[in-house]
C-alpha atoms as a PDB file:
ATOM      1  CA  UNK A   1      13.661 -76.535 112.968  1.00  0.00           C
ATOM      2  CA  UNK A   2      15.173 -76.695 116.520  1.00  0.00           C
ATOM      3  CA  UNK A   3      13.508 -78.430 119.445  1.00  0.00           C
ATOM      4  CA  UNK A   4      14.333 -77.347 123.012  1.00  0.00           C
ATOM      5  CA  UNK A   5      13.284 -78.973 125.900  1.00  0.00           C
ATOM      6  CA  UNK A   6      13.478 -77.690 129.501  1.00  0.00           C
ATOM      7  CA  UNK A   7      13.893 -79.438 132.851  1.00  0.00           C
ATOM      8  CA  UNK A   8      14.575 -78.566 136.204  1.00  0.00           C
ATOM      9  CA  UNK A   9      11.787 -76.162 137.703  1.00  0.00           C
ATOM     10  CA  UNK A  10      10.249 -76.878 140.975  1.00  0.00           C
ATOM     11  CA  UNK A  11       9.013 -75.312 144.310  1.00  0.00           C
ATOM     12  CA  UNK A  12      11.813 -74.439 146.641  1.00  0.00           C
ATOM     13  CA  UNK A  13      11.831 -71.721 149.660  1.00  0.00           C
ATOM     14  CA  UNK A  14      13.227 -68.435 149.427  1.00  0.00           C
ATOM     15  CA  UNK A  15      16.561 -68.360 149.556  1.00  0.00           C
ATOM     16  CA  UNK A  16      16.937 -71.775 147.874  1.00  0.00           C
ATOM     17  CA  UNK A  17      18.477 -72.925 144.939  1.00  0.00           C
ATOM     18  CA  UNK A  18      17.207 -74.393 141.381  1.00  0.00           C
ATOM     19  CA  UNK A  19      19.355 -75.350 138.247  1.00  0.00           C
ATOM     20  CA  UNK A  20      17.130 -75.461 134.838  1.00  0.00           C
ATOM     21  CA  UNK A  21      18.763 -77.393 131.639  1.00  0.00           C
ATOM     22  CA  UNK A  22      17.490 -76.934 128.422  1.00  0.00           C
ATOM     23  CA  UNK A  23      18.260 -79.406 125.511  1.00  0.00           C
ATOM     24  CA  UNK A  24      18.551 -79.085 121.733  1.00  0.00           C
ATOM     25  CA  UNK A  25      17.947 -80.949 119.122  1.00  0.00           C
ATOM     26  CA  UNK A  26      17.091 -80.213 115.258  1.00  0.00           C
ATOM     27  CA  UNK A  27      20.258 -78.376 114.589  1.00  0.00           C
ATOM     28  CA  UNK A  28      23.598 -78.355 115.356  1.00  0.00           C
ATOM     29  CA  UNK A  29      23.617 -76.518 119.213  1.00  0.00           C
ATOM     30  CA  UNK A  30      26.479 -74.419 118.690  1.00  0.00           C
ATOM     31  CA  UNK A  31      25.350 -72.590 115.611  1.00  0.00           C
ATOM     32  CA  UNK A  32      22.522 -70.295 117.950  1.00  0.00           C
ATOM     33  CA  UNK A  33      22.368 -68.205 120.893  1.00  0.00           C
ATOM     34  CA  UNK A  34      19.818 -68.876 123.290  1.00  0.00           C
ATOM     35  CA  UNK A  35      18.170 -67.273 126.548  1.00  0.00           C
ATOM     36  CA  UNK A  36      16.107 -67.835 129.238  1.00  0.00           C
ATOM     37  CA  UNK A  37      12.899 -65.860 129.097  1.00  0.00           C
ATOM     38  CA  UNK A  38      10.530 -66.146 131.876  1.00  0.00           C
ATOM     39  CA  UNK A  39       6.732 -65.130 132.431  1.00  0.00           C
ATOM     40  CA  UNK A  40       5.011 -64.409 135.774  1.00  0.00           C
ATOM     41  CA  UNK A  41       1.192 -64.316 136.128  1.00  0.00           C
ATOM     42  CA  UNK A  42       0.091 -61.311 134.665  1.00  0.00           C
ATOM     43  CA  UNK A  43       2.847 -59.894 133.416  1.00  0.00           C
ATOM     44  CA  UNK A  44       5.155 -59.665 130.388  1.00  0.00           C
ATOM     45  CA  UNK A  45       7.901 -62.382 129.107  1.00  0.00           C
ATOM     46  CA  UNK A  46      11.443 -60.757 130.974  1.00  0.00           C
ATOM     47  CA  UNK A  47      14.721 -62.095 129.295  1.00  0.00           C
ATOM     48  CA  UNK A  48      16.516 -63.209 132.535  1.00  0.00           C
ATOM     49  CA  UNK A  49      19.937 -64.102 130.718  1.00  0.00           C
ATOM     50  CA  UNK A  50      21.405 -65.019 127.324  1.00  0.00           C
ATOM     51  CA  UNK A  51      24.331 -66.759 125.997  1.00  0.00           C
ATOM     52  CA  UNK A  52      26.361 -66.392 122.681  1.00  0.00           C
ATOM     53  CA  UNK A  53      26.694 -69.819 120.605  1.00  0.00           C
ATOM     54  CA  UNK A  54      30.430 -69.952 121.953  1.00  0.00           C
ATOM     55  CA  UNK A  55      29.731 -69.222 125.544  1.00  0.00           C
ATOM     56  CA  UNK A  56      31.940 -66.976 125.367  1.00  0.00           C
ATOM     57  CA  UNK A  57      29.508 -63.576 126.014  1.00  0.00           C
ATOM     58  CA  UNK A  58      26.425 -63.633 128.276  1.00  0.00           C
ATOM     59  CA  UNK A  59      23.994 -61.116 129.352  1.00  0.00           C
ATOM     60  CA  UNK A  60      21.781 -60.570 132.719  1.00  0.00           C
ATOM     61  CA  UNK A  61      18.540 -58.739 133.819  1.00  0.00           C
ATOM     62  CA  UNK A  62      19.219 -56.393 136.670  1.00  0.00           C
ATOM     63  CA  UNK A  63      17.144 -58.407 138.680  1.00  0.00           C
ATOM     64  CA  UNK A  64      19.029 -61.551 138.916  1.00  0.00           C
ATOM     65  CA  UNK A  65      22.922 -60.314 138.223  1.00  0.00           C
ATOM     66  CA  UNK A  66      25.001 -61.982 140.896  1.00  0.00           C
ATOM     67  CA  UNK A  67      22.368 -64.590 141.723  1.00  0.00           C
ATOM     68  CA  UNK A  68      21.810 -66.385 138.172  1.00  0.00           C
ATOM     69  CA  UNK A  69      24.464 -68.123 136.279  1.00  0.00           C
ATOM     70  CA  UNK A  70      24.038 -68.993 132.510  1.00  0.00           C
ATOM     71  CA  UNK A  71      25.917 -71.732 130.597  1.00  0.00           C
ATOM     72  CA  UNK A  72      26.244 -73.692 127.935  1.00  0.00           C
ATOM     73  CA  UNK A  73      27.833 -76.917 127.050  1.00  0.00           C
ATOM     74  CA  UNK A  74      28.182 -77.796 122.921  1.00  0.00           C
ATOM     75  CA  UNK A  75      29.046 -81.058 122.885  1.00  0.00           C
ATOM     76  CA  UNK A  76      26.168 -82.215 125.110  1.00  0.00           C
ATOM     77  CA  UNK A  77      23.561 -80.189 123.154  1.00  0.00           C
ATOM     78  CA  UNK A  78      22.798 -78.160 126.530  1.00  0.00           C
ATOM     79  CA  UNK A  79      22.176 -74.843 128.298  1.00  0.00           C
ATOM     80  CA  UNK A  80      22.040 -74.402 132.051  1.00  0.00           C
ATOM     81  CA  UNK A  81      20.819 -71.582 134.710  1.00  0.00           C
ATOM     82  CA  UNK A  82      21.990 -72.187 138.321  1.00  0.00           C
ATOM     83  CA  UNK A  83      19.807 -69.794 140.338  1.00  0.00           C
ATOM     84  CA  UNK A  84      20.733 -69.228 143.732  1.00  0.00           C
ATOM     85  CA  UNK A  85      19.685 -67.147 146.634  1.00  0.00           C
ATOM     86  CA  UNK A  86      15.970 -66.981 144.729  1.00  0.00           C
ATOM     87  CA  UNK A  87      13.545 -64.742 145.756  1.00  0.00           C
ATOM     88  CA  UNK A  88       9.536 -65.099 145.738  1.00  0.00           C
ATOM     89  CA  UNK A  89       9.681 -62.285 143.478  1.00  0.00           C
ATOM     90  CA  UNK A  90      11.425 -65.067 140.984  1.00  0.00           C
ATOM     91  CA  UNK A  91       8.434 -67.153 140.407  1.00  0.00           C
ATOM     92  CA  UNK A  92       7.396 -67.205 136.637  1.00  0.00           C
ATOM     93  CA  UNK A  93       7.602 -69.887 133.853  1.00  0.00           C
ATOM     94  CA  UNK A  94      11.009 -70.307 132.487  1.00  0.00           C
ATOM     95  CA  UNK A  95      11.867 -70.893 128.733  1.00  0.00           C
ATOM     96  CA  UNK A  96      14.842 -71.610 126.707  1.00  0.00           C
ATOM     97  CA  UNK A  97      14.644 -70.017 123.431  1.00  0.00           C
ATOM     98  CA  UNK A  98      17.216 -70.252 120.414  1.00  0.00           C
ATOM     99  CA  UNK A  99      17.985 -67.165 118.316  1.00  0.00           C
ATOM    100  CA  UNK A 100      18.976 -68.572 115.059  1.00  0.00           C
ATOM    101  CA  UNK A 101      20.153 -65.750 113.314  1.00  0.00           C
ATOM    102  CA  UNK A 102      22.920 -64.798 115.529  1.00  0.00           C
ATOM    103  CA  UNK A 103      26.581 -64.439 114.992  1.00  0.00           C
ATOM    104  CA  UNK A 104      28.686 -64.907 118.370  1.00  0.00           C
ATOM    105  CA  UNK A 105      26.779 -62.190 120.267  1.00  0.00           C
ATOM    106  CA  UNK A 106      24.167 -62.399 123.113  1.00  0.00           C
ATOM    107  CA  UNK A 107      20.639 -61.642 122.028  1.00  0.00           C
ATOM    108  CA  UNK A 108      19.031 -58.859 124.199  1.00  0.00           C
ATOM    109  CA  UNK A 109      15.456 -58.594 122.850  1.00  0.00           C
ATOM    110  CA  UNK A 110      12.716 -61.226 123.509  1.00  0.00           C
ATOM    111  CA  UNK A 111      10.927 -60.712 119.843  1.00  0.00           C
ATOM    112  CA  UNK A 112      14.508 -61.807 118.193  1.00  0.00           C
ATOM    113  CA  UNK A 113      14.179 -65.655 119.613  1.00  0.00           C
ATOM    114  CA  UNK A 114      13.203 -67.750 116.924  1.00  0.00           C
ATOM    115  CA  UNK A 115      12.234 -71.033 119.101  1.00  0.00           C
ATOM    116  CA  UNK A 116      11.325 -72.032 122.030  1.00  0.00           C
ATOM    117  CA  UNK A 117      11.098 -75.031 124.948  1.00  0.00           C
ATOM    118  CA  UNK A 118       7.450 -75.631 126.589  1.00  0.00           C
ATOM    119  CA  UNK A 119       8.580 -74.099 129.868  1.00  0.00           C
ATOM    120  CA  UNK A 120       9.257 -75.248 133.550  1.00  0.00           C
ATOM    121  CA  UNK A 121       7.316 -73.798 136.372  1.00  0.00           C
ATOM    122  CA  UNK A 122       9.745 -72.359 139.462  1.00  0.00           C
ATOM    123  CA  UNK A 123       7.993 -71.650 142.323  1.00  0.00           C
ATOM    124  CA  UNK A 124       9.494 -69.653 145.401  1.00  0.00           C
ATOM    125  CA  UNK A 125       7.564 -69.382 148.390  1.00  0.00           C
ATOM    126  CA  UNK A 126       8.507 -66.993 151.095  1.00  0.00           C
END
């Protein structure tokens, strides 16, 4: 069992800047990739970026290359996303999910995360 837990979402103009954390707990954090996944209104759950369980390999949408930054940090059982230069376009629910079954690669497909946090609102207004 892992348990993730997100922080970090808010309302901020367009433009603006938000950094989400996610924490682990349940299993040691290094052994899993994770992602952020997030879900506007009406529409399907996007993976926005992922992370291999060293850090070493990540992965970005289209949408937010150049903007986003994923991260990870072991030894404090966390996972990061600076976002900068947001858009309205970025508003959704954000989760941190955990793909157990990886070896040091990023996972690229929503249906292969295994867990995942409760989710943090981010709100851009234009």
């Amino acid at each position: 069992q892992v348990q993730l837990v997100e922080s970090g979402g808010g309302l901020v103009q367009a433009g603006g800047s938000l950094e989400l954390s996610c924490e682990g707990s349940g299993r040691p954090f290094s052994s899993y990739s994770m992602g952020w996944i997030r879900q506007a209104p009406g529409k399907e759950r996007e993976l926005v970026s992922s992370i291999s369980l060293s850090g070493r390999r990540t992965y970005y949408a289209d949408s937010v290359k150049g903007r986003f930054t994923i991260s990870r940090d072991n030894a404090k059982n966390a996972m990061y996303l600076q976002m900068n230069s947001l858009k309205p376009e970025d508003t959704a629910v954000y989760y941190c999910a955990a793909d157990l079954k990886s070896d040091d690669y990023v996972t690229r497909f929503v249906i292969e995360y295994d867990y995942w946090g409760q989710g943090t609102q981010v709100t851009v207004s234009s």
